[in-house]
N, C-alpha and C. Protein backbone atom coordinates (compact mmCIF):
# COMPACT_ATOMS: atom_id res chain seq x y z
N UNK A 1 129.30 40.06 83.64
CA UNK A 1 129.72 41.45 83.48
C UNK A 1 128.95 42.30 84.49
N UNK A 2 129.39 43.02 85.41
CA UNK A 2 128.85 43.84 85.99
C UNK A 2 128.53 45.25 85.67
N UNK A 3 127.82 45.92 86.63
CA UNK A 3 126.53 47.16 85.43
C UNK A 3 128.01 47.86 85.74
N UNK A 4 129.12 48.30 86.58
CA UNK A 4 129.50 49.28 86.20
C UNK A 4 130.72 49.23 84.68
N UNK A 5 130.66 48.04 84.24
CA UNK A 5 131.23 47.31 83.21
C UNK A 5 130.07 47.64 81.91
N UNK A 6 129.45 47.68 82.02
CA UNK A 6 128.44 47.50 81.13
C UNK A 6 128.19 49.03 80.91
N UNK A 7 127.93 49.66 82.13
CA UNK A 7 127.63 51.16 81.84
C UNK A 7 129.04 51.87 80.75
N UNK A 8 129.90 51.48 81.70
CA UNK A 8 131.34 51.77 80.43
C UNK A 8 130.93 51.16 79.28
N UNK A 9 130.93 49.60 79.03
CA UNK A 9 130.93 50.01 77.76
C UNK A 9 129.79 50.74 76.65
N UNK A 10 128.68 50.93 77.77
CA UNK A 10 127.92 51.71 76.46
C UNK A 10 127.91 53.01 76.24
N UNK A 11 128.48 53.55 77.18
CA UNK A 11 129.40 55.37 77.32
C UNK A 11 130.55 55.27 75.84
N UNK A 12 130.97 54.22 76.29
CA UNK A 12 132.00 53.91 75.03
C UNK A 12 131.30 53.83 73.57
N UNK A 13 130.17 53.00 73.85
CA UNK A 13 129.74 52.71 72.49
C UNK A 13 129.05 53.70 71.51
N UNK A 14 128.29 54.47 72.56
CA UNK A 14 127.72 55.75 72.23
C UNK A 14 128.43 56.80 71.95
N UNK A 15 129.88 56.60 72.41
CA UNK A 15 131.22 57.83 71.39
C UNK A 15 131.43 57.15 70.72
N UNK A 16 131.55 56.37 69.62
CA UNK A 16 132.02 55.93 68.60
C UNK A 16 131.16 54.97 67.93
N UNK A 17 129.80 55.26 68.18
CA UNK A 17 129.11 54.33 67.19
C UNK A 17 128.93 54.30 65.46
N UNK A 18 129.71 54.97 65.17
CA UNK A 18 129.87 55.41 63.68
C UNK A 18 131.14 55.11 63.18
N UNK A 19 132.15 54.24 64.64
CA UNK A 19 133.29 53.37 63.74
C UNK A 19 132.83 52.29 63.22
N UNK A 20 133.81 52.48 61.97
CA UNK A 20 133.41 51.32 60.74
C UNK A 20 133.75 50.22 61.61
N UNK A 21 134.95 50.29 62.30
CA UNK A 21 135.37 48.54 62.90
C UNK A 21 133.70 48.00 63.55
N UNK A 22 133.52 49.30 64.84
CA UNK A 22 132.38 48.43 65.77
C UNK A 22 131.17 48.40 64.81
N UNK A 23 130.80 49.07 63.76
CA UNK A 23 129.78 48.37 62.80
C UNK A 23 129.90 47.29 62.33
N UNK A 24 130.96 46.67 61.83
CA UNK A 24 131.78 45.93 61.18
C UNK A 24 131.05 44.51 62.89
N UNK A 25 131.56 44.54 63.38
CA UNK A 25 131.26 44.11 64.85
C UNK A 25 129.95 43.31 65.22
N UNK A 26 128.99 44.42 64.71
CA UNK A 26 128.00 44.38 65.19
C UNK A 26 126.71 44.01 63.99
N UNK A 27 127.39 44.01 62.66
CA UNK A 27 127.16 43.32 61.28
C UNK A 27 127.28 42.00 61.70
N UNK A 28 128.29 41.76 61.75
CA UNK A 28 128.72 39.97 61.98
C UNK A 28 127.84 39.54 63.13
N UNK A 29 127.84 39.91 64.19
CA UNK A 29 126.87 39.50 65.03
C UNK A 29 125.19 39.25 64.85
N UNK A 30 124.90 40.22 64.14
CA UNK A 30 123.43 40.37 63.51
C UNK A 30 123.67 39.09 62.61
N UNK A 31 124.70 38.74 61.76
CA UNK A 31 124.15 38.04 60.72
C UNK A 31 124.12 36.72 60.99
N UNK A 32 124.40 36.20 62.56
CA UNK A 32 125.10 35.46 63.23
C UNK A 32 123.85 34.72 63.87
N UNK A 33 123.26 35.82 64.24
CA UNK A 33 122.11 35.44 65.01
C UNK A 33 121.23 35.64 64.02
N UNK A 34 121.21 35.76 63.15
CA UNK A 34 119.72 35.18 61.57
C UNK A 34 120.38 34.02 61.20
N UNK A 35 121.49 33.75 60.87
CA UNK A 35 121.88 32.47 60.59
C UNK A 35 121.74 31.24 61.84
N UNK A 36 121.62 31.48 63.17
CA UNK A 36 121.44 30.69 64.20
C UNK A 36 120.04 30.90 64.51
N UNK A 37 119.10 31.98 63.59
CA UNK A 37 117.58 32.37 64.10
C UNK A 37 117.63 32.32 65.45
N UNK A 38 118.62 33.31 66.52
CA UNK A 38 118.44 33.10 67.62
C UNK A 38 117.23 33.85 67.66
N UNK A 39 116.11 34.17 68.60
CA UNK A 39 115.11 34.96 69.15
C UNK A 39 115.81 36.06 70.46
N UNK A 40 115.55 36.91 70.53
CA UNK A 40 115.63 37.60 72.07
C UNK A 40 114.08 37.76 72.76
N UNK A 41 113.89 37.41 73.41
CA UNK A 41 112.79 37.69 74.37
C UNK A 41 112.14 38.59 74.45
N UNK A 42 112.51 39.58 74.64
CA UNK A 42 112.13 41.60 74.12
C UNK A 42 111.42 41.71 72.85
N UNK A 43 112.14 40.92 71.93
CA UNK A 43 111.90 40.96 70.64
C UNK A 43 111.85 40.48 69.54
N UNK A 44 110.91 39.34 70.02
CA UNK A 44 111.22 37.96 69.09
C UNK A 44 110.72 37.80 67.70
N UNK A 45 109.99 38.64 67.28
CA UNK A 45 110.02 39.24 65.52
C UNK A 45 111.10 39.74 65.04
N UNK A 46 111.87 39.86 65.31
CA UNK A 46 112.96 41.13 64.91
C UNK A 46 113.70 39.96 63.65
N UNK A 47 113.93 40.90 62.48
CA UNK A 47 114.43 40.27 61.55
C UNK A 47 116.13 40.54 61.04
N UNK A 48 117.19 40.09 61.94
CA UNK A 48 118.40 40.18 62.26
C UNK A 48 119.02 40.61 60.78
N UNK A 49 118.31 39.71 59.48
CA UNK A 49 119.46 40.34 58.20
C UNK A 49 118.83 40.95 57.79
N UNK A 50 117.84 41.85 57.89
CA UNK A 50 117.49 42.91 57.70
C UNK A 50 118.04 44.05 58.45
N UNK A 51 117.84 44.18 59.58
CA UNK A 51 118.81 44.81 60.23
C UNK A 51 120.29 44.94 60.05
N UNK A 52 121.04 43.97 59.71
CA UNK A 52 122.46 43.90 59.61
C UNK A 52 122.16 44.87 58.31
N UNK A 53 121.93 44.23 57.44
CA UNK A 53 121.85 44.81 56.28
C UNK A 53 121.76 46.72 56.01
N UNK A 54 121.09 47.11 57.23
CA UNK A 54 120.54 48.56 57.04
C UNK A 54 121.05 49.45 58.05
N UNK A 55 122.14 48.53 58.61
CA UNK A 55 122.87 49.04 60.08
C UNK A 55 122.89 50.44 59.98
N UNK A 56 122.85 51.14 60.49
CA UNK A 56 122.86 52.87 61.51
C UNK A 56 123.66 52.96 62.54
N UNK A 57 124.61 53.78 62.35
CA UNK A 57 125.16 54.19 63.65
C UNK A 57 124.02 54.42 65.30
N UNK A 58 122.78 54.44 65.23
CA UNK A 58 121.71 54.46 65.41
C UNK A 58 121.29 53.38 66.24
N UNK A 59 121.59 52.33 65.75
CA UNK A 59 121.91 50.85 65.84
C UNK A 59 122.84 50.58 67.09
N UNK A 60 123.60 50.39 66.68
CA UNK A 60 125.00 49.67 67.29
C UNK A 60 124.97 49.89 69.09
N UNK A 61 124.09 50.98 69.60
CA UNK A 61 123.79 50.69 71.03
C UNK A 61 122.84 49.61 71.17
N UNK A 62 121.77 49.60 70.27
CA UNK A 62 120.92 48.47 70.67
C UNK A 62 121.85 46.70 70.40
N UNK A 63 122.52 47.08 69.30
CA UNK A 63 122.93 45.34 68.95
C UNK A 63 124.19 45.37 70.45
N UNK A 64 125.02 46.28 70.82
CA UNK A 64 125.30 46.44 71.77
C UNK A 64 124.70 45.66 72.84
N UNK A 65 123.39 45.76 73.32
CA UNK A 65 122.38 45.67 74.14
C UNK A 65 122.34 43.92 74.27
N UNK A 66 121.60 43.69 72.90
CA UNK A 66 121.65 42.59 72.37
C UNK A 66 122.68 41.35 73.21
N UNK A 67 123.91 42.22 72.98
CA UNK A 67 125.22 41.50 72.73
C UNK A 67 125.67 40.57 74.45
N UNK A 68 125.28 42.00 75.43
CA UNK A 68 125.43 41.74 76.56
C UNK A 68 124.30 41.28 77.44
N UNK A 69 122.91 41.06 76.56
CA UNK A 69 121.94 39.92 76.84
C UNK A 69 122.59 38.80 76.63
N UNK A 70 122.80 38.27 75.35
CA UNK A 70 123.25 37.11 74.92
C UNK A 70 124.55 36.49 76.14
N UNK A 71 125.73 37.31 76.52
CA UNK A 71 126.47 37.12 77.30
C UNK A 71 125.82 36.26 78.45
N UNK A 72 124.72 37.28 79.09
CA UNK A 72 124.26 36.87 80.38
C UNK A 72 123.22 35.87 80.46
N UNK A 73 122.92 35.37 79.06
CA UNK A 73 121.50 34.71 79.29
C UNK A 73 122.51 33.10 79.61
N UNK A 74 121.17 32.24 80.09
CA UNK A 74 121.98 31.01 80.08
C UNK A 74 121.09 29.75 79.00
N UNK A 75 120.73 30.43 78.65
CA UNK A 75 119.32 29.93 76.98
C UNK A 75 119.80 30.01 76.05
N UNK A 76 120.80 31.56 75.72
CA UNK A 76 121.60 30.83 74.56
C UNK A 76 123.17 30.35 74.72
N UNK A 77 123.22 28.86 74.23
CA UNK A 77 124.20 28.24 74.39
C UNK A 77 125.14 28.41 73.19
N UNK A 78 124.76 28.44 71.94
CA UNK A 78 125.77 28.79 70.73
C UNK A 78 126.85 29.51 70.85
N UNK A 79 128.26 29.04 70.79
CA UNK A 79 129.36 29.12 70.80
C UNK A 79 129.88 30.20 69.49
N UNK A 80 129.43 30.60 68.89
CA UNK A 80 129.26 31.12 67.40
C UNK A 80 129.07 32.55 68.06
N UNK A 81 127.73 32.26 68.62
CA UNK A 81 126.86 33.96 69.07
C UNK A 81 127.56 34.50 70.15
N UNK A 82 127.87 33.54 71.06
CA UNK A 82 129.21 34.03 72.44
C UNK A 82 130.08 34.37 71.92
N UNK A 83 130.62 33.99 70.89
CA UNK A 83 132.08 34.47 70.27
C UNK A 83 131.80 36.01 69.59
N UNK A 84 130.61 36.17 69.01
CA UNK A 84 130.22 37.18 68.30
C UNK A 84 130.06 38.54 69.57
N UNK A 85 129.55 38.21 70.13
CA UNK A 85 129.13 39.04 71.42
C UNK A 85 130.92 39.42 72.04
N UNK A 86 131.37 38.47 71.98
CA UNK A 86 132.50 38.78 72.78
C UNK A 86 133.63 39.29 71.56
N UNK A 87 133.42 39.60 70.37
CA UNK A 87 134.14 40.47 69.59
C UNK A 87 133.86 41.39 70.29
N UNK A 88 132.71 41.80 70.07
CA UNK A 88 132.01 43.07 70.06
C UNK A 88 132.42 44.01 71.15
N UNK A 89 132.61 43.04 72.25
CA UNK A 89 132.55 43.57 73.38
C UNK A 89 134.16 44.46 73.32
N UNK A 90 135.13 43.47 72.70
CA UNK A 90 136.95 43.57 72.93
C UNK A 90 136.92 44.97 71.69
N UNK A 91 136.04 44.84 70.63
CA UNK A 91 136.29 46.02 70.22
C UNK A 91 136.15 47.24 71.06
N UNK A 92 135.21 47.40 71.96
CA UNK A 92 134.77 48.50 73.00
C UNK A 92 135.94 48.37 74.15
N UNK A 93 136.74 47.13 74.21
CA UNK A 93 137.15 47.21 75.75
C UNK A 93 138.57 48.16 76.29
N UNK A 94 139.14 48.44 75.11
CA UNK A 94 140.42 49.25 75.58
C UNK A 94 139.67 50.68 75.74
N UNK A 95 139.79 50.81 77.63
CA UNK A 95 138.73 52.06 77.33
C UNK A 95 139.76 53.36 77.94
């Protein structure tokens, strides 16, 4: 994904981070990555169903963030968390 791809979608994400769908989105993904205990590098304490659990519109730029790490990394291989990431993303993409 390139940054001017990326910059869209988080212009995008940041107008509508308080739709139920992209919470909805970005729930499943969180719970995705506690159930796969993936780690992120940035932030490798971070306790994913806790977070899902307490989601904030607040939120949803960072799991955002998250989402398009996971895309680009080549460490995580889980087919589960790529799929999750790449909801996330198609919810944001009709821009």
């Amino acid at each position: 994904m390139d940054d001017k791809k990326t910059k869209e979608l988080m212009a995008k994400c940041e107008s509508m981070k308080d739709d139920p769908v992209l919470m909805k989105e970005c729930k499943v993904m969180l719970d995705t990555m506690a159930e796969k205990k993936v780690e992120m590098e940035d932030d490798p304490d971070q306790n994913y169903t806790n977070m899902a659990e307490n989601i904030a519109a607040e939120d949803v730029p960072k799991v955002l963030e998250m989402a398009l790490k996971i895309a680009k990394s080549g460490k995580i291989k889980d087919a589960e968390i790529k799929i999750a990431a790449e909801r996330l993303f198609r919810t944001l993409e009709p821009l």
